[in-house]
PDB file of N, CA and C in Angstrom:
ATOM      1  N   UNK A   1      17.243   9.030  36.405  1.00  0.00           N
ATOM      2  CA  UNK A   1      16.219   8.481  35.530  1.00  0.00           C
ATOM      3  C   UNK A   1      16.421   6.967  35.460  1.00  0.00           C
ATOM      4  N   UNK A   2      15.367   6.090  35.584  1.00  0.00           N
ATOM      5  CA  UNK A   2      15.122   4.345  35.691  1.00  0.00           C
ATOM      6  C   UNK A   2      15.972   4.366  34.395  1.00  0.00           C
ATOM      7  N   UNK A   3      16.524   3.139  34.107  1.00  0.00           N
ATOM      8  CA  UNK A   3      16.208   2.362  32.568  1.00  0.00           C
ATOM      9  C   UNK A   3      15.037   2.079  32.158  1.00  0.00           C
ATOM     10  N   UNK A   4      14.460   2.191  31.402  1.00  0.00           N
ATOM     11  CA  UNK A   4      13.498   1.264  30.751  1.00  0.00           C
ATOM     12  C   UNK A   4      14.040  -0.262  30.437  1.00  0.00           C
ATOM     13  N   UNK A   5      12.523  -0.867  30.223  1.00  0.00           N
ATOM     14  CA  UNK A   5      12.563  -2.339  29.986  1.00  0.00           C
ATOM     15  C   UNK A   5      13.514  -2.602  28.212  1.00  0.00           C
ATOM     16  N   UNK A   6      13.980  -3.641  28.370  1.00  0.00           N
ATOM     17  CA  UNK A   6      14.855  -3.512  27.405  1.00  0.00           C
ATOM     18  C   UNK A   6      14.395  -4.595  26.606  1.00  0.00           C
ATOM     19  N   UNK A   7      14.478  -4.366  25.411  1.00  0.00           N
ATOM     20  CA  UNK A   7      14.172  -5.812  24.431  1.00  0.00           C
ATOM     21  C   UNK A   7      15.555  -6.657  24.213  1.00  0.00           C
ATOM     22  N   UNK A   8      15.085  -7.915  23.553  1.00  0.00           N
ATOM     23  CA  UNK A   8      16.402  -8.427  23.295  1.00  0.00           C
ATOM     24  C   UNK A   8      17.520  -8.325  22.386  1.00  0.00           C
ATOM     25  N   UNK A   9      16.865  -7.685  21.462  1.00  0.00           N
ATOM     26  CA  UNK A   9      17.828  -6.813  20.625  1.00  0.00           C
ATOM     27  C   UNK A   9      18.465  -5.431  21.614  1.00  0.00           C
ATOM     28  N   UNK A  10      17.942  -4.791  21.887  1.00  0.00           N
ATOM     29  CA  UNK A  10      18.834  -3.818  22.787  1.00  0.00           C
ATOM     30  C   UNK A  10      19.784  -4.115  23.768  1.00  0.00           C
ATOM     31  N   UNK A  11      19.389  -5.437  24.175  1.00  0.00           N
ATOM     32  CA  UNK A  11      20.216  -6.142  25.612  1.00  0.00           C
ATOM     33  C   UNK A  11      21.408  -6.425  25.094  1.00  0.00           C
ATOM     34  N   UNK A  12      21.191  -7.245  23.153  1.00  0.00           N
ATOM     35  CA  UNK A  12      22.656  -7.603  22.579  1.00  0.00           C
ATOM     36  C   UNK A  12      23.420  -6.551  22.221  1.00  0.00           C
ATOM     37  N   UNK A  13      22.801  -5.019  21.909  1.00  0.00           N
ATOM     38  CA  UNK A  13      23.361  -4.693  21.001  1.00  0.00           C
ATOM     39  C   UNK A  13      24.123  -3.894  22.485  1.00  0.00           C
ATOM     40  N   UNK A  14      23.561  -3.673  23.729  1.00  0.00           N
ATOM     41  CA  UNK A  14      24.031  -3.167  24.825  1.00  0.00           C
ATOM     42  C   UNK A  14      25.261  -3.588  25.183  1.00  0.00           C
ATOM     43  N   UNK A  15      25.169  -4.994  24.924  1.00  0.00           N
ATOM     44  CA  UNK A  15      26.727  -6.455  25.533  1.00  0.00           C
ATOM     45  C   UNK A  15      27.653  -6.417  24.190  1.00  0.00           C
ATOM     46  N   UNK A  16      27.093  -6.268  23.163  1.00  0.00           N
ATOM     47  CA  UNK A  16      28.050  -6.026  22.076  1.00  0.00           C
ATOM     48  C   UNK A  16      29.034  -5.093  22.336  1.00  0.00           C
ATOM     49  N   UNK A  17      28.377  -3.803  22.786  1.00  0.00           N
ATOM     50  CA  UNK A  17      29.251  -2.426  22.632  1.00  0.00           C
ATOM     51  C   UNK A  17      29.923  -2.316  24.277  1.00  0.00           C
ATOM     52  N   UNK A  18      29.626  -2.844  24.988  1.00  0.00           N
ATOM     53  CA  UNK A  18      30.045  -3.059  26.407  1.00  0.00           C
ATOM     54  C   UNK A  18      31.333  -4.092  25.991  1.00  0.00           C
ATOM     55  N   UNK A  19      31.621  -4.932  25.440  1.00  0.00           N
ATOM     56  CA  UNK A  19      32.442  -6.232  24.710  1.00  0.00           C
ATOM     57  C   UNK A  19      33.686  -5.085  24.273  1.00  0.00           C
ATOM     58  N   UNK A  20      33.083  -4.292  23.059  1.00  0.00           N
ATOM     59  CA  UNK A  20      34.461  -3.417  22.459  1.00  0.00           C
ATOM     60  C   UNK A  20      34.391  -2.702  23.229  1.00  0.00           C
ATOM     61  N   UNK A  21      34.246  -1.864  23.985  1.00  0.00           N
ATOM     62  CA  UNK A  21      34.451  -1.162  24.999  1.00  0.00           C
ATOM     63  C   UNK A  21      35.828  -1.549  26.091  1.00  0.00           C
ATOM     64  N   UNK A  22      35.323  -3.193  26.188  1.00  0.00           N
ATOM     65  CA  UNK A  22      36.601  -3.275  27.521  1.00  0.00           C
ATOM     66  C   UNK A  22      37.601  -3.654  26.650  1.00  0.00           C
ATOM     67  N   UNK A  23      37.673  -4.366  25.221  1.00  0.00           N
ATOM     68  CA  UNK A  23      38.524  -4.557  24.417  1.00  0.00           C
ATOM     69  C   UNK A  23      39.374  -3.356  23.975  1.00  0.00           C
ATOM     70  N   UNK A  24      38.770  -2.433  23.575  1.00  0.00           N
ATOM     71  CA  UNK A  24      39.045  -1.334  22.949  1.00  0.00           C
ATOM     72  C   UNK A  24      40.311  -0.824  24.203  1.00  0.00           C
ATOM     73  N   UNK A  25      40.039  -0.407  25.707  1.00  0.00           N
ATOM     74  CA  UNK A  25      39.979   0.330  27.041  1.00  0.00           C
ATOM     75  C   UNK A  25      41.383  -0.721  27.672  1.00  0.00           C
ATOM     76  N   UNK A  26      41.815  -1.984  26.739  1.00  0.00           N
ATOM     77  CA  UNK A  26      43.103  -2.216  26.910  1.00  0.00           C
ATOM     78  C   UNK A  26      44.325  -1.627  26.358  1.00  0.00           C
ATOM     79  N   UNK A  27      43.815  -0.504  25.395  1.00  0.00           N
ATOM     80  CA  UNK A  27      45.186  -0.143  24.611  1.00  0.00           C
ATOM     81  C   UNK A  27      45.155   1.327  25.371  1.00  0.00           C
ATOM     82  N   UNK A  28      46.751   1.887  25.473  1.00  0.00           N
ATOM     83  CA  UNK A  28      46.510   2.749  25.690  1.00  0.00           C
ATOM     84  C   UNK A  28      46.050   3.895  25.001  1.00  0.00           C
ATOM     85  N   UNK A  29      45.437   4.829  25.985  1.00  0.00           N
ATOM     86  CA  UNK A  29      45.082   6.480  25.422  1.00  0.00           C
ATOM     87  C   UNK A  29      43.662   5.763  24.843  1.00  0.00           C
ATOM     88  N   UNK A  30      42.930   4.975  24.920  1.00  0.00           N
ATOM     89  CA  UNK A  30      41.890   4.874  24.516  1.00  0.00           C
ATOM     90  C   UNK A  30      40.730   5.646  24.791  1.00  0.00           C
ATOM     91  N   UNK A  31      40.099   6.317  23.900  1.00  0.00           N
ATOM     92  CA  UNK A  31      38.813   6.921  23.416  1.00  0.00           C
ATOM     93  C   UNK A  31      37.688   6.137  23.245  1.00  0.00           C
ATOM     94  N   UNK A  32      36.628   6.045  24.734  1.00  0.00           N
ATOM     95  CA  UNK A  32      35.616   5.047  24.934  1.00  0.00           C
ATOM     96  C   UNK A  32      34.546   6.147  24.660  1.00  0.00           C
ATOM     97  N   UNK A  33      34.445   7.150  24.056  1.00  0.00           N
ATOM     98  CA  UNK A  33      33.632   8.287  24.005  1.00  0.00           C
ATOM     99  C   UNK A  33      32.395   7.320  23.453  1.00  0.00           C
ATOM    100  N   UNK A  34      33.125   6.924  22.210  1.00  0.00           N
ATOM    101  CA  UNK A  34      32.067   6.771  20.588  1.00  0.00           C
ATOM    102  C   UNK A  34      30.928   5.840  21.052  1.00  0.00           C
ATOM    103  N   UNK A  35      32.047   4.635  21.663  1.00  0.00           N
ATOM    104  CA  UNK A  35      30.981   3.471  22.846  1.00  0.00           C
ATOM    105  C   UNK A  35      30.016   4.187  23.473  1.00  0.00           C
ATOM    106  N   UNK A  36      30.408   5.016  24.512  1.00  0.00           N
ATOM    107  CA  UNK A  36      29.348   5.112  25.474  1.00  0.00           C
ATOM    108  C   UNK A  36      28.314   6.000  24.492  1.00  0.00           C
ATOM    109  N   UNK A  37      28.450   6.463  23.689  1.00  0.00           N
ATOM    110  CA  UNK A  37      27.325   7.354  22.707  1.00  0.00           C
ATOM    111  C   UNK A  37      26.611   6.376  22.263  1.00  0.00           C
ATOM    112  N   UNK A  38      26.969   5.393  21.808  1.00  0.00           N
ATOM    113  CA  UNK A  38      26.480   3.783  21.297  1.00  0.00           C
ATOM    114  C   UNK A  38      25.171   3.767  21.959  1.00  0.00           C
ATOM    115  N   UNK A  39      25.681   3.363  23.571  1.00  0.00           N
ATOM    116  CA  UNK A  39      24.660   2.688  24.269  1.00  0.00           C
ATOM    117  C   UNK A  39      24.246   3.635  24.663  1.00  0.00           C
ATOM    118  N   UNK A  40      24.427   5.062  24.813  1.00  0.00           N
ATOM    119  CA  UNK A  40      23.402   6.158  25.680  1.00  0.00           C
ATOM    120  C   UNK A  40      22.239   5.939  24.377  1.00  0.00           C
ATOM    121  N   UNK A  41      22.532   6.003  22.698  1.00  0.00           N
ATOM    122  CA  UNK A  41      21.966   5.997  22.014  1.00  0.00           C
ATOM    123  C   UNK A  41      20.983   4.646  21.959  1.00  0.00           C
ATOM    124  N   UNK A  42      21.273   3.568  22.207  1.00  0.00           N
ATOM    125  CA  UNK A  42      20.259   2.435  22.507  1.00  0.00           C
ATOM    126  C   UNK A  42      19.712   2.603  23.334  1.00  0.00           C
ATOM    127  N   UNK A  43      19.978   3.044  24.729  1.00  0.00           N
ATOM    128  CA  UNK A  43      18.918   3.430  25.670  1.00  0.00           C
ATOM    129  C   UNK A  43      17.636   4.631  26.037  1.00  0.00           C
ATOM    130  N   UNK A  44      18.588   5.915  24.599  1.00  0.00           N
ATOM    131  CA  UNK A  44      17.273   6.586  24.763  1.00  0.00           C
ATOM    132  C   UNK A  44      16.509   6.202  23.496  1.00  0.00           C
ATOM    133  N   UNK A  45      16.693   5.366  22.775  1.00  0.00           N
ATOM    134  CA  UNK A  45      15.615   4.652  21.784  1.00  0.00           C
ATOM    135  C   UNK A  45      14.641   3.618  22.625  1.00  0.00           C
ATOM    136  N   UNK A  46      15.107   3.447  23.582  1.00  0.00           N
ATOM    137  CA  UNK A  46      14.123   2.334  24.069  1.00  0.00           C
ATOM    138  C   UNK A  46      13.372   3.212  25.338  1.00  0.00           C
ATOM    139  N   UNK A  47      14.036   4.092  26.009  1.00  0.00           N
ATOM    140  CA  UNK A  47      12.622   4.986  26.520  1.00  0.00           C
ATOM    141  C   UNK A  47      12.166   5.833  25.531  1.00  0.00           C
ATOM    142  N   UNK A  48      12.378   6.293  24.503  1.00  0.00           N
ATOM    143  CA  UNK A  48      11.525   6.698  23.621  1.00  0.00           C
ATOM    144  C   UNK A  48      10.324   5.626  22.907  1.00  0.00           C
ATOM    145  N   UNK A  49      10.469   4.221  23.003  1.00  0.00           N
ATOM    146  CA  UNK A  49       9.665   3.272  22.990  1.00  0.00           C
ATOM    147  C   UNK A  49       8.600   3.155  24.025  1.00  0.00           C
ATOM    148  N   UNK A  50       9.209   3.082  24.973  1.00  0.00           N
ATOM    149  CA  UNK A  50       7.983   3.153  26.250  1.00  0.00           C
ATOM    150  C   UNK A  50       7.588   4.216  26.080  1.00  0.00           C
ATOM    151  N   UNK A  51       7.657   5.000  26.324  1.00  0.00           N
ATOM    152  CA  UNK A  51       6.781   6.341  26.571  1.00  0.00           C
ATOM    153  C   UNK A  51       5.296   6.239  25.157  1.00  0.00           C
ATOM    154  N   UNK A  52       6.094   5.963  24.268  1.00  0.00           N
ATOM    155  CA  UNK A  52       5.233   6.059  23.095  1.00  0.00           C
ATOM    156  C   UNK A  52       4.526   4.701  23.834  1.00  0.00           C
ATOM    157  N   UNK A  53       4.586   3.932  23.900  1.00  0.00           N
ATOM    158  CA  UNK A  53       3.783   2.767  24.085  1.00  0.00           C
ATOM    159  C   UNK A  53       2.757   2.829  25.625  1.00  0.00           C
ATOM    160  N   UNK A  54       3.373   3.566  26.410  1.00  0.00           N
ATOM    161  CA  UNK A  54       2.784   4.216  27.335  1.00  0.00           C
ATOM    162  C   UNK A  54       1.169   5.278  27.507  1.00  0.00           C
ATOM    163  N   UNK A  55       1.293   5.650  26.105  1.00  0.00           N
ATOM    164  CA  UNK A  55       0.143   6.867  25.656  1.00  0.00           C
ATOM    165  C   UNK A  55      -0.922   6.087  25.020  1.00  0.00           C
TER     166      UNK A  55
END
């Protein structure tokens, strides 16, 4: 599945959580779960945007 087009709030809040992510992914035994739920969660808000904006 594409990405959708991203706004600029999604792009920061994408580089924000990408930021603690590699921060976080220096200690050991780190748990990047919560992160990647983060941004799967910003990205299906923003194809749930297109689509609606699509109709």
């Amino acid at each position: 599945m594409a990405d959708p087009k991203l706004t600029a709030k999604e792009k920061s809040q994408i580089a924000y959580y990408t930021g603690r992510m590699c921060k976080q992914s220096l200690a050991e035994g780190a748990d990047l779960s919560d992160w990647e739920k983060k941004i799967d969660r910003v990205l299906d808000g923003a194809r749930e945007r297109e689509q609606d904006g699509k109709k």
